[in-house]
C-alpha atoms as a PDB file:
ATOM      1  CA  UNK A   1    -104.399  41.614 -51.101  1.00  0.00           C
ATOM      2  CA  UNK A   2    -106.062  42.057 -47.920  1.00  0.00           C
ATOM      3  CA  UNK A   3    -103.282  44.625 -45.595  1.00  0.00           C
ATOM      4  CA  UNK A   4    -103.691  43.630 -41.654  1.00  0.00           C
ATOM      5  CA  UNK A   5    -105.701  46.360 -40.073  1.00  0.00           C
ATOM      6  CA  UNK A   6    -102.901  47.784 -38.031  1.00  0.00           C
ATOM      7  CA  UNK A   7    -103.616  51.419 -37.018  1.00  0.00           C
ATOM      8  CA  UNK A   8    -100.314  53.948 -38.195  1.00  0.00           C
ATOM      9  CA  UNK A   9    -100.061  56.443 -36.110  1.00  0.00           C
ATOM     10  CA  UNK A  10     -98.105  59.133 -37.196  1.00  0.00           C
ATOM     11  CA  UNK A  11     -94.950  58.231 -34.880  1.00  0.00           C
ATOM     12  CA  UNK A  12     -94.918  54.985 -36.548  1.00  0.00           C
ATOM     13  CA  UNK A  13     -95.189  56.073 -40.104  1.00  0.00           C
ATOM     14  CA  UNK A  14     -92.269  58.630 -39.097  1.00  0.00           C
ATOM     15  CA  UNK A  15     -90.342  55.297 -38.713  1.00  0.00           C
ATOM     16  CA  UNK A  16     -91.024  53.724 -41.861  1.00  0.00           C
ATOM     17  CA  UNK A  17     -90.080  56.990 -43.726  1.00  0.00           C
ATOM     18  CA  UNK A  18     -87.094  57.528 -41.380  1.00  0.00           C
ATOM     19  CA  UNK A  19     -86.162  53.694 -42.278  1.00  0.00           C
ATOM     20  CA  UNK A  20     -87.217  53.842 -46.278  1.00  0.00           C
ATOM     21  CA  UNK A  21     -84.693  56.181 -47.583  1.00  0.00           C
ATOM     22  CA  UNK A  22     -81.804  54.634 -45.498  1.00  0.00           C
ATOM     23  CA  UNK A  23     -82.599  51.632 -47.236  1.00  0.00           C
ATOM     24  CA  UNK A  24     -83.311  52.657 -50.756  1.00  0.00           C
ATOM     25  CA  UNK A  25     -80.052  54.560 -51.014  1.00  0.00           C
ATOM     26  CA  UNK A  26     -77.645  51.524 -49.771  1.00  0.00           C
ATOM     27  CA  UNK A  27     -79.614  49.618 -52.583  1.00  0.00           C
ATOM     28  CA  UNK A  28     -78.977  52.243 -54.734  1.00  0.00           C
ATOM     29  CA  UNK A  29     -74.944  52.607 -53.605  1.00  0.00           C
ATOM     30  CA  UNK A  30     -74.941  48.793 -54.014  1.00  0.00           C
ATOM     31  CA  UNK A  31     -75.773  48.818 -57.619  1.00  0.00           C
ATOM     32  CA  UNK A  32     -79.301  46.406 -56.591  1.00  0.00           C
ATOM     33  CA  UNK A  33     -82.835  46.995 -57.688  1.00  0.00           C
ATOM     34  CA  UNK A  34     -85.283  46.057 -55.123  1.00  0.00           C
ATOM     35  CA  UNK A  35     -87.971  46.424 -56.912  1.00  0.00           C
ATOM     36  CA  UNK A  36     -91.132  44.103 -54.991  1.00  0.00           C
ATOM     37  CA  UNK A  37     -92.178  41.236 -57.515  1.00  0.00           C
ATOM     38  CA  UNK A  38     -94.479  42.420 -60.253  1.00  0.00           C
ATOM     39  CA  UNK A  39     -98.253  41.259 -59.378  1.00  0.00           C
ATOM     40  CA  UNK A  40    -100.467  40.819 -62.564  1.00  0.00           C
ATOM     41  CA  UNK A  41    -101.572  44.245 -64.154  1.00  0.00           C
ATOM     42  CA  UNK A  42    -104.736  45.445 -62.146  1.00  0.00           C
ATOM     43  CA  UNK A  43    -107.118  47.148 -64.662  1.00  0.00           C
ATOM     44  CA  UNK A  44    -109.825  49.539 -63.238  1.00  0.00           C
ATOM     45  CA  UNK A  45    -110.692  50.900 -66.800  1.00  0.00           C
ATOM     46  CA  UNK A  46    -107.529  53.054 -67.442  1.00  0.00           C
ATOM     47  CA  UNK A  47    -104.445  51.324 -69.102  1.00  0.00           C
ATOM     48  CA  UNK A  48    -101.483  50.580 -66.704  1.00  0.00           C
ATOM     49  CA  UNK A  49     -98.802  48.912 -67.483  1.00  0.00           C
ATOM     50  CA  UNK A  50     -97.948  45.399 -66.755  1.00  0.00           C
ATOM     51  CA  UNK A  51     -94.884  44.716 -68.171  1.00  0.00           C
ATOM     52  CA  UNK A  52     -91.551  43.163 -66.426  1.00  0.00           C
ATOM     53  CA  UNK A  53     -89.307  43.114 -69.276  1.00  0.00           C
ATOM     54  CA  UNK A  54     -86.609  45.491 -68.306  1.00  0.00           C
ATOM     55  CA  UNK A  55     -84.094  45.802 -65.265  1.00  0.00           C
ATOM     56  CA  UNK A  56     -83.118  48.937 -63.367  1.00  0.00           C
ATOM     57  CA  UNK A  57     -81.169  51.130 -65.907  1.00  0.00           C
ATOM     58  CA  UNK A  58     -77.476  51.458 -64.975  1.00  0.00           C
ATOM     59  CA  UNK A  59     -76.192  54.344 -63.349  1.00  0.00           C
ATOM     60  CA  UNK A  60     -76.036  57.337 -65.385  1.00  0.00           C
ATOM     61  CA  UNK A  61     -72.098  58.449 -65.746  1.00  0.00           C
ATOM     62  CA  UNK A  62     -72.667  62.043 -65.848  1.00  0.00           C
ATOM     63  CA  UNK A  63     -75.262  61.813 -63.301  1.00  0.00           C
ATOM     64  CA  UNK A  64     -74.418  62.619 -59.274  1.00  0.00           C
ATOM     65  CA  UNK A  65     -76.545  60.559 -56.229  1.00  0.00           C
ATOM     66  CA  UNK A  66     -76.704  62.028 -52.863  1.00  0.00           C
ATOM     67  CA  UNK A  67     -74.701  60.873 -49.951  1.00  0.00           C
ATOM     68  CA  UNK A  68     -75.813  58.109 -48.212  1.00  0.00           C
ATOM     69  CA  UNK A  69     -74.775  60.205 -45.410  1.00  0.00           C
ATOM     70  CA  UNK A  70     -77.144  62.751 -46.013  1.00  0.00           C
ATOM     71  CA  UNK A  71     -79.678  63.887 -43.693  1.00  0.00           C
ATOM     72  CA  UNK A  72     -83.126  62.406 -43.954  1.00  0.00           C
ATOM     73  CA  UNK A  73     -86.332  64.289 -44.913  1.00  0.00           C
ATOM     74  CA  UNK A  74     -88.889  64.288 -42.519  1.00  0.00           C
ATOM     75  CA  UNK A  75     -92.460  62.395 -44.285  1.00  0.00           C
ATOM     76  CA  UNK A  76     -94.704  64.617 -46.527  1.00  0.00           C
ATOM     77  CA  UNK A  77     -97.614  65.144 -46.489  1.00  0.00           C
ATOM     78  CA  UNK A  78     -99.150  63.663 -43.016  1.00  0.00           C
ATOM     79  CA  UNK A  79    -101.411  61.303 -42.737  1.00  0.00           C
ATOM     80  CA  UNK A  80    -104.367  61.426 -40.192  1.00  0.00           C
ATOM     81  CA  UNK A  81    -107.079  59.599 -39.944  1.00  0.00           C
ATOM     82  CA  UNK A  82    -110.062  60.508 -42.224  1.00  0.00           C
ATOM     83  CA  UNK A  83    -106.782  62.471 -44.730  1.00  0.00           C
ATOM     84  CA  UNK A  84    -108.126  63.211 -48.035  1.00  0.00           C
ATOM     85  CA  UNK A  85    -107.168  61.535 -51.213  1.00  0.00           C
ATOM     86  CA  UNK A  86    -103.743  62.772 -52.897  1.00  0.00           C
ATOM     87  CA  UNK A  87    -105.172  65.756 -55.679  1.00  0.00           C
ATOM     88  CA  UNK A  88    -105.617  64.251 -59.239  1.00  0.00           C
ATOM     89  CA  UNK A  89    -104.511  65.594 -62.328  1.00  0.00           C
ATOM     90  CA  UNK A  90    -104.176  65.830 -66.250  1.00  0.00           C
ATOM     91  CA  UNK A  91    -102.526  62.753 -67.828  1.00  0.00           C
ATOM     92  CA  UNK A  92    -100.817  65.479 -70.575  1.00  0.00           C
ATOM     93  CA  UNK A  93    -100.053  63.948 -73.999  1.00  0.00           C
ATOM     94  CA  UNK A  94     -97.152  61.992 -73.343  1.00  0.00           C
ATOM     95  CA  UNK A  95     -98.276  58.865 -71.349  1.00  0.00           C
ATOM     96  CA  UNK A  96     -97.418  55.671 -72.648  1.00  0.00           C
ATOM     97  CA  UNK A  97     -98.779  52.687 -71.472  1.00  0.00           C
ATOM     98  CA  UNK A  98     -96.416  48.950 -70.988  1.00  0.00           C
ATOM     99  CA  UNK A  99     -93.717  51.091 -69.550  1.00  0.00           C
ATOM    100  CA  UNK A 100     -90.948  48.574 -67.824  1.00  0.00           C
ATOM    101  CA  UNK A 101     -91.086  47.515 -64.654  1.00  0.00           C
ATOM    102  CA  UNK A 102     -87.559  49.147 -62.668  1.00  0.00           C
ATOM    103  CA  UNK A 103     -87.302  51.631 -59.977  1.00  0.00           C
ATOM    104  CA  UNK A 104     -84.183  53.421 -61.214  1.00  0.00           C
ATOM    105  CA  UNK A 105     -84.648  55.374 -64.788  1.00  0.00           C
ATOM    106  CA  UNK A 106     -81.070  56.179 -65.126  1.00  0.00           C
ATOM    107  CA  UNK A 107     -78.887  55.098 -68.040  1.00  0.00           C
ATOM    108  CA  UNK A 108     -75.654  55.295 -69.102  1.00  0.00           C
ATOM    109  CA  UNK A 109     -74.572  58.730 -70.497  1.00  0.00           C
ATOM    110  CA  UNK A 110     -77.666  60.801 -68.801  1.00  0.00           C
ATOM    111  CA  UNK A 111     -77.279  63.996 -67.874  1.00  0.00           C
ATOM    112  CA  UNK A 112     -79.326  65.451 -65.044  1.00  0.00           C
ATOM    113  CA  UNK A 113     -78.689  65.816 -61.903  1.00  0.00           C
ATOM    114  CA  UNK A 114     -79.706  62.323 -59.741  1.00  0.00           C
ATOM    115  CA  UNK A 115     -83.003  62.707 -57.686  1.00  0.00           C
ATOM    116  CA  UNK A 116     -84.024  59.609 -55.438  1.00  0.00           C
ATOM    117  CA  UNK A 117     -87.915  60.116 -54.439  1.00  0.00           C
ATOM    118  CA  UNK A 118     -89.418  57.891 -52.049  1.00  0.00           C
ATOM    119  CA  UNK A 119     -92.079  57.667 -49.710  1.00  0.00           C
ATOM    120  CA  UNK A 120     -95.746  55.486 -48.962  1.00  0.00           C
ATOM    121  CA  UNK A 121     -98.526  54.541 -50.824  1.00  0.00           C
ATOM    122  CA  UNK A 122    -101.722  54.460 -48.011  1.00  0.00           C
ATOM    123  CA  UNK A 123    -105.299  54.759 -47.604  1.00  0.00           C
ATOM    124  CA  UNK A 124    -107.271  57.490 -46.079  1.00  0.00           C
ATOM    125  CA  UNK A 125    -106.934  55.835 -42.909  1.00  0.00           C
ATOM    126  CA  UNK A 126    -103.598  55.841 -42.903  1.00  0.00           C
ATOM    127  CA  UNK A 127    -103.018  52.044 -43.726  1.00  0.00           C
ATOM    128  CA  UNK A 128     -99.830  51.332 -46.051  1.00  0.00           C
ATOM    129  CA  UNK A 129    -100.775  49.531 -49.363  1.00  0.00           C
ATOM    130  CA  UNK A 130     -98.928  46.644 -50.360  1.00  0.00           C
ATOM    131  CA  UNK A 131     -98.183  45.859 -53.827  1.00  0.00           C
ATOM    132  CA  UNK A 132     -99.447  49.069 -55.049  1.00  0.00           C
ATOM    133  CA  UNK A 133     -98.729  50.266 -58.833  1.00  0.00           C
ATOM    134  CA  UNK A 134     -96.979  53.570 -59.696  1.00  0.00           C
ATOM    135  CA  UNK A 135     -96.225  54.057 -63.172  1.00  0.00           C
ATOM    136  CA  UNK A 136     -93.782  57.394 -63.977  1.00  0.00           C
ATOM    137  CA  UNK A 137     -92.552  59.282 -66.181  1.00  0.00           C
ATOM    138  CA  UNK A 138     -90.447  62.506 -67.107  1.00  0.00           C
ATOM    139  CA  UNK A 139     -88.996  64.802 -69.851  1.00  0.00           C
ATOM    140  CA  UNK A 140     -85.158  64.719 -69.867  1.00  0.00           C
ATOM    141  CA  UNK A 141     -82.507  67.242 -68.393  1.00  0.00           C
ATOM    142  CA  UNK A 142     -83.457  69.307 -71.535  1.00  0.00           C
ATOM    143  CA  UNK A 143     -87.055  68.961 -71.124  1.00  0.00           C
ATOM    144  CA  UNK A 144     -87.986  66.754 -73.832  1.00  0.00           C
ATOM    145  CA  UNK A 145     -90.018  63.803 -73.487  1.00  0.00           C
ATOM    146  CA  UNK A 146     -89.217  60.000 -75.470  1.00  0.00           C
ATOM    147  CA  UNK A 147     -92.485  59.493 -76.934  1.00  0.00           C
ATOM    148  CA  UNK A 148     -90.450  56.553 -79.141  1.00  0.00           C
ATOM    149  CA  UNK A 149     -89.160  54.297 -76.740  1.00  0.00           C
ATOM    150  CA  UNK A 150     -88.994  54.133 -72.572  1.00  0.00           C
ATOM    151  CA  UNK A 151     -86.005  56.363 -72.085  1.00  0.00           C
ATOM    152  CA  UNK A 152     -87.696  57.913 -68.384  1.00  0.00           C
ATOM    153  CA  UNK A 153     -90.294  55.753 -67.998  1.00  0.00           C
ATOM    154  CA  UNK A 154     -91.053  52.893 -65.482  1.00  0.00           C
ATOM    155  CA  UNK A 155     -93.570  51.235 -63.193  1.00  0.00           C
ATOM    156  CA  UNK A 156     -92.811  49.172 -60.318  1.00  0.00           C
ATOM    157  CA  UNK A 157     -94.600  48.369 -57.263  1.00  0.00           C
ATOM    158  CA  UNK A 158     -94.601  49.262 -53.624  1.00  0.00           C
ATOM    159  CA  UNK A 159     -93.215  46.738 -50.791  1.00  0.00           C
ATOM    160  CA  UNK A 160     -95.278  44.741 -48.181  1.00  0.00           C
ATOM    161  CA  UNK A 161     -94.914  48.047 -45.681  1.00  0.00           C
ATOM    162  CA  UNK A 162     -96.132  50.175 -48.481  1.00  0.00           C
ATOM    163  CA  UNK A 163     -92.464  51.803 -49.833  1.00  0.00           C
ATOM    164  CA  UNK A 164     -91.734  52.974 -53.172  1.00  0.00           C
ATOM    165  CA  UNK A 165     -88.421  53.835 -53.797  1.00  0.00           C
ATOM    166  CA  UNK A 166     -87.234  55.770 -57.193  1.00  0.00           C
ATOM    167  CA  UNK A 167     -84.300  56.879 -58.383  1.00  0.00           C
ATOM    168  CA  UNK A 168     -84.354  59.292 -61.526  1.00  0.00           C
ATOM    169  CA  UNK A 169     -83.315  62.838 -62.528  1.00  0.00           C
ATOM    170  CA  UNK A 170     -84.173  66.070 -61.737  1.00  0.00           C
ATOM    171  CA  UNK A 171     -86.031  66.919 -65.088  1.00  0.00           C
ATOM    172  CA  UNK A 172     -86.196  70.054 -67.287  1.00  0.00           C
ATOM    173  CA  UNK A 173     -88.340  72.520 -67.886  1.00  0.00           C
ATOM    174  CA  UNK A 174     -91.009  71.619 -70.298  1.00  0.00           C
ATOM    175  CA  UNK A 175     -92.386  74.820 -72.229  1.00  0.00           C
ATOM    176  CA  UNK A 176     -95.408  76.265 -70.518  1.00  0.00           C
ATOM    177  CA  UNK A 177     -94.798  73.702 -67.865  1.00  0.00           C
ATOM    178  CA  UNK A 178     -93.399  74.280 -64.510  1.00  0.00           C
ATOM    179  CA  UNK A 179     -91.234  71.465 -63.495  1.00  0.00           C
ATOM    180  CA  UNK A 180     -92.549  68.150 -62.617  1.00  0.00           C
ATOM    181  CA  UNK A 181     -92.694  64.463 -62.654  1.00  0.00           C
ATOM    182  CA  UNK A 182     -95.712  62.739 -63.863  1.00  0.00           C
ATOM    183  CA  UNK A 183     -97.238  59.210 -61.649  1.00  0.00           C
ATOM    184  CA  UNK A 184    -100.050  56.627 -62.222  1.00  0.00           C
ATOM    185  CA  UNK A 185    -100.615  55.068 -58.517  1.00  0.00           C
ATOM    186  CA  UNK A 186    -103.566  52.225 -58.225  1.00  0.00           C
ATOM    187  CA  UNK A 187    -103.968  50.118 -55.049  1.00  0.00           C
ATOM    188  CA  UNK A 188    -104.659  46.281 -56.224  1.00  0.00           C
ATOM    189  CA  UNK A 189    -108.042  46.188 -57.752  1.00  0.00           C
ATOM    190  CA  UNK A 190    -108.534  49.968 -57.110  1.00  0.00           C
ATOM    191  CA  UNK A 191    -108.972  52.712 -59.487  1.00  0.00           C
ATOM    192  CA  UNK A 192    -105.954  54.134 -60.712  1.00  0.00           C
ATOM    193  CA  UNK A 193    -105.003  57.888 -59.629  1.00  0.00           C
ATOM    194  CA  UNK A 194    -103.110  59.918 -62.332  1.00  0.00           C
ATOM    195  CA  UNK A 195    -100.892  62.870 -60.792  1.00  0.00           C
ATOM    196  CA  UNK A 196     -98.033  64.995 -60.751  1.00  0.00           C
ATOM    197  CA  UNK A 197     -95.287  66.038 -58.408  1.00  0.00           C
ATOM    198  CA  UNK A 198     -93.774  69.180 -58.395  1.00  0.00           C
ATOM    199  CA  UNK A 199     -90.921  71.074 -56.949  1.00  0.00           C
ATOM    200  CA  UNK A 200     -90.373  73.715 -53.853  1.00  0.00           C
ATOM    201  CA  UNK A 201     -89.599  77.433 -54.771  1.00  0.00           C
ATOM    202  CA  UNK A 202     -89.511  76.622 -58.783  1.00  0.00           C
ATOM    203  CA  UNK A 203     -90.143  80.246 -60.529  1.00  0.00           C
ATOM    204  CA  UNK A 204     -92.785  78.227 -62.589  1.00  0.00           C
ATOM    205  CA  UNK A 205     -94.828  77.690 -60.320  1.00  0.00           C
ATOM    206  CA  UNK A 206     -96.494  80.926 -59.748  1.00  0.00           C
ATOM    207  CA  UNK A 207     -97.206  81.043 -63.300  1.00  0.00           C
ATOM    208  CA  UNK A 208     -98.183  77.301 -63.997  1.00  0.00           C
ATOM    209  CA  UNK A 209    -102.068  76.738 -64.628  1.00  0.00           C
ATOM    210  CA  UNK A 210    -102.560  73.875 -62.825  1.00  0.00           C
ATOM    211  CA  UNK A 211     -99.920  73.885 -59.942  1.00  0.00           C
ATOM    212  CA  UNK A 212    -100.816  72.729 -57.100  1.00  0.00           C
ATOM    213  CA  UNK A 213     -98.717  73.181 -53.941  1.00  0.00           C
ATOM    214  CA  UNK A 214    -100.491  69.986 -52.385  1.00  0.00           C
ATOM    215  CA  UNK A 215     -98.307  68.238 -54.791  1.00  0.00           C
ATOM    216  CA  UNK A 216     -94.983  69.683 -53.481  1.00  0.00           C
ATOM    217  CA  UNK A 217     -92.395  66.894 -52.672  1.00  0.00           C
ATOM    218  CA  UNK A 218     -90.200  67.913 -49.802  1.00  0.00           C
ATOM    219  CA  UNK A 219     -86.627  68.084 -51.129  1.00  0.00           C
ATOM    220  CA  UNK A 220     -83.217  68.075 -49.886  1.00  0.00           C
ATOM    221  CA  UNK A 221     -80.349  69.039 -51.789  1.00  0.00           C
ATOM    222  CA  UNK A 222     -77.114  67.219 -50.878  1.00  0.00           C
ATOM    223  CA  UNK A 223     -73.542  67.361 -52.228  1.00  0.00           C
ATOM    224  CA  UNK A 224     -74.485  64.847 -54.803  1.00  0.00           C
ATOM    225  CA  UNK A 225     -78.139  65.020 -55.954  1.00  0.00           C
ATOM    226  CA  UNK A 226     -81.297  65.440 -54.236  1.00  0.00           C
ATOM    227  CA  UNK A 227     -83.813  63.281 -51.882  1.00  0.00           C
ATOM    228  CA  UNK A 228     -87.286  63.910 -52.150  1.00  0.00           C
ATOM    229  CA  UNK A 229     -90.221  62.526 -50.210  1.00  0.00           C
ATOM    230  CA  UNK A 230     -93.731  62.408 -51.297  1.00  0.00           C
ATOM    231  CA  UNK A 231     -96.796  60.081 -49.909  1.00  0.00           C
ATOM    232  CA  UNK A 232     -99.882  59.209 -51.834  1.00  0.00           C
ATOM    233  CA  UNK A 233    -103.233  58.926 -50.443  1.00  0.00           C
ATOM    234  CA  UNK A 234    -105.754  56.593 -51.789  1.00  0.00           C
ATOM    235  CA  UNK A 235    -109.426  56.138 -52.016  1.00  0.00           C
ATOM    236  CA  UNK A 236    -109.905  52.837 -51.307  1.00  0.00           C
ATOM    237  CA  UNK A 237    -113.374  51.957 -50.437  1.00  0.00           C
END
């Protein structure tokens, strides 16, 4: 998909971001997925998943979302022109490929405490990416992972302005891990970038091997949950 070859400056990404959460969390009060409609699986020689069997998970009963009233995050990182690609990292063991396609991983009975993340998939020069893949995934509240089924684990794809919206948990504490969420992004016929996202002032993180503060979501706390913002950078040429 070829994206018009509009130049974002940063006042007019602040916009989208400013506009993005507003949006995903009345979708998310309303009970509505909005997930963008699932393009064919683009394979660059790492397995992604294609899937669209499953529907946004129901929301979790023990689980609390943030106020729709809640003040916004500002958008993190920048983009500039000429921006460097979002740092890769380690897969870990516990990828699992076909995941379904949703952007809410909450089901019924979940503890945790709700976390919605969203933010843009662009290029270096600061173009949004339409139709983009991200594929996450998570350990639980008690920082196990389901390496048996999908329980955490979704892809969907970003909207025709670049959004991805996701609404999930704050997860546990994995041993030797500091806290994190793990992400497969890949622009349509691009090669896929594996990642993770971490968390502000976590005591982990000083003593994590491969933190990276680069990969620090800005996060809110609210009454009711968390909103986090995070935008990945892509290589594209």
């Amino acid at each position: 998909m070829r994206i018009p070859r509009t130049r974002w400056t940063r006042g007019r990404l602040l916009r989208v971001m400013v506009l993005a959460p507003v949006a995903a969390l009345v979708a998310a009060c309303n009970g509505k997925d909005d997930a963008p409609a699932s393009p064919e699986a683009r394979d660059a020689g790492t397995a992604v998943p294609a899937s669209s069997a499953a529907a946004a998970a129901e929301p979790a009963r023990t689980a609390t979302a943030p106020s729709p009233a809640a003040q916004l995050l500002p958008p993190t990182p920048q983009c500039a022109d000429d921006d460097e690609p979002t740092v890769a990292q380690t897969e870990g063991p516990y990828f699992t490929p076909n995941s379904p396609q949703r952007t809410s991983l909450l089901e019924p009975g979940m503890n945790g405490t709700r976390m919605i993340v969203s933010g843009l998939v662009l290029s270096t020069d600061c173009r949004p990416i339409a139709g983009a893949l991200l594929d996450f995934w998570q350990c639980d509240d008690a920082g196990e992972y389901d390496n048996r089924g999908f329980r955490l684990r979704g892809h969907q794809f970003t909207d025709q302005a670049g959004r991805y919206q996701l609404e999930t948990i704050v997860p546990g504490v994995y041993p030797g891990r500091t806290r994190h969420l793990h992400v497969k992004v890949q622009a349509p016929g691009g090669r896929v970038l594996t990642t993770q996202q971490y968390f502000p002032n976590e005591p982990g993180n000083a003593r994590d091997g491969i933190f990276d503060r680069a990969l620090v979501m800005a996060i809110q706390d609210t009454p009711n949950g968390k909103l986090a913002t995070f935008n990945y950078v892509l290589r594209t040429g």
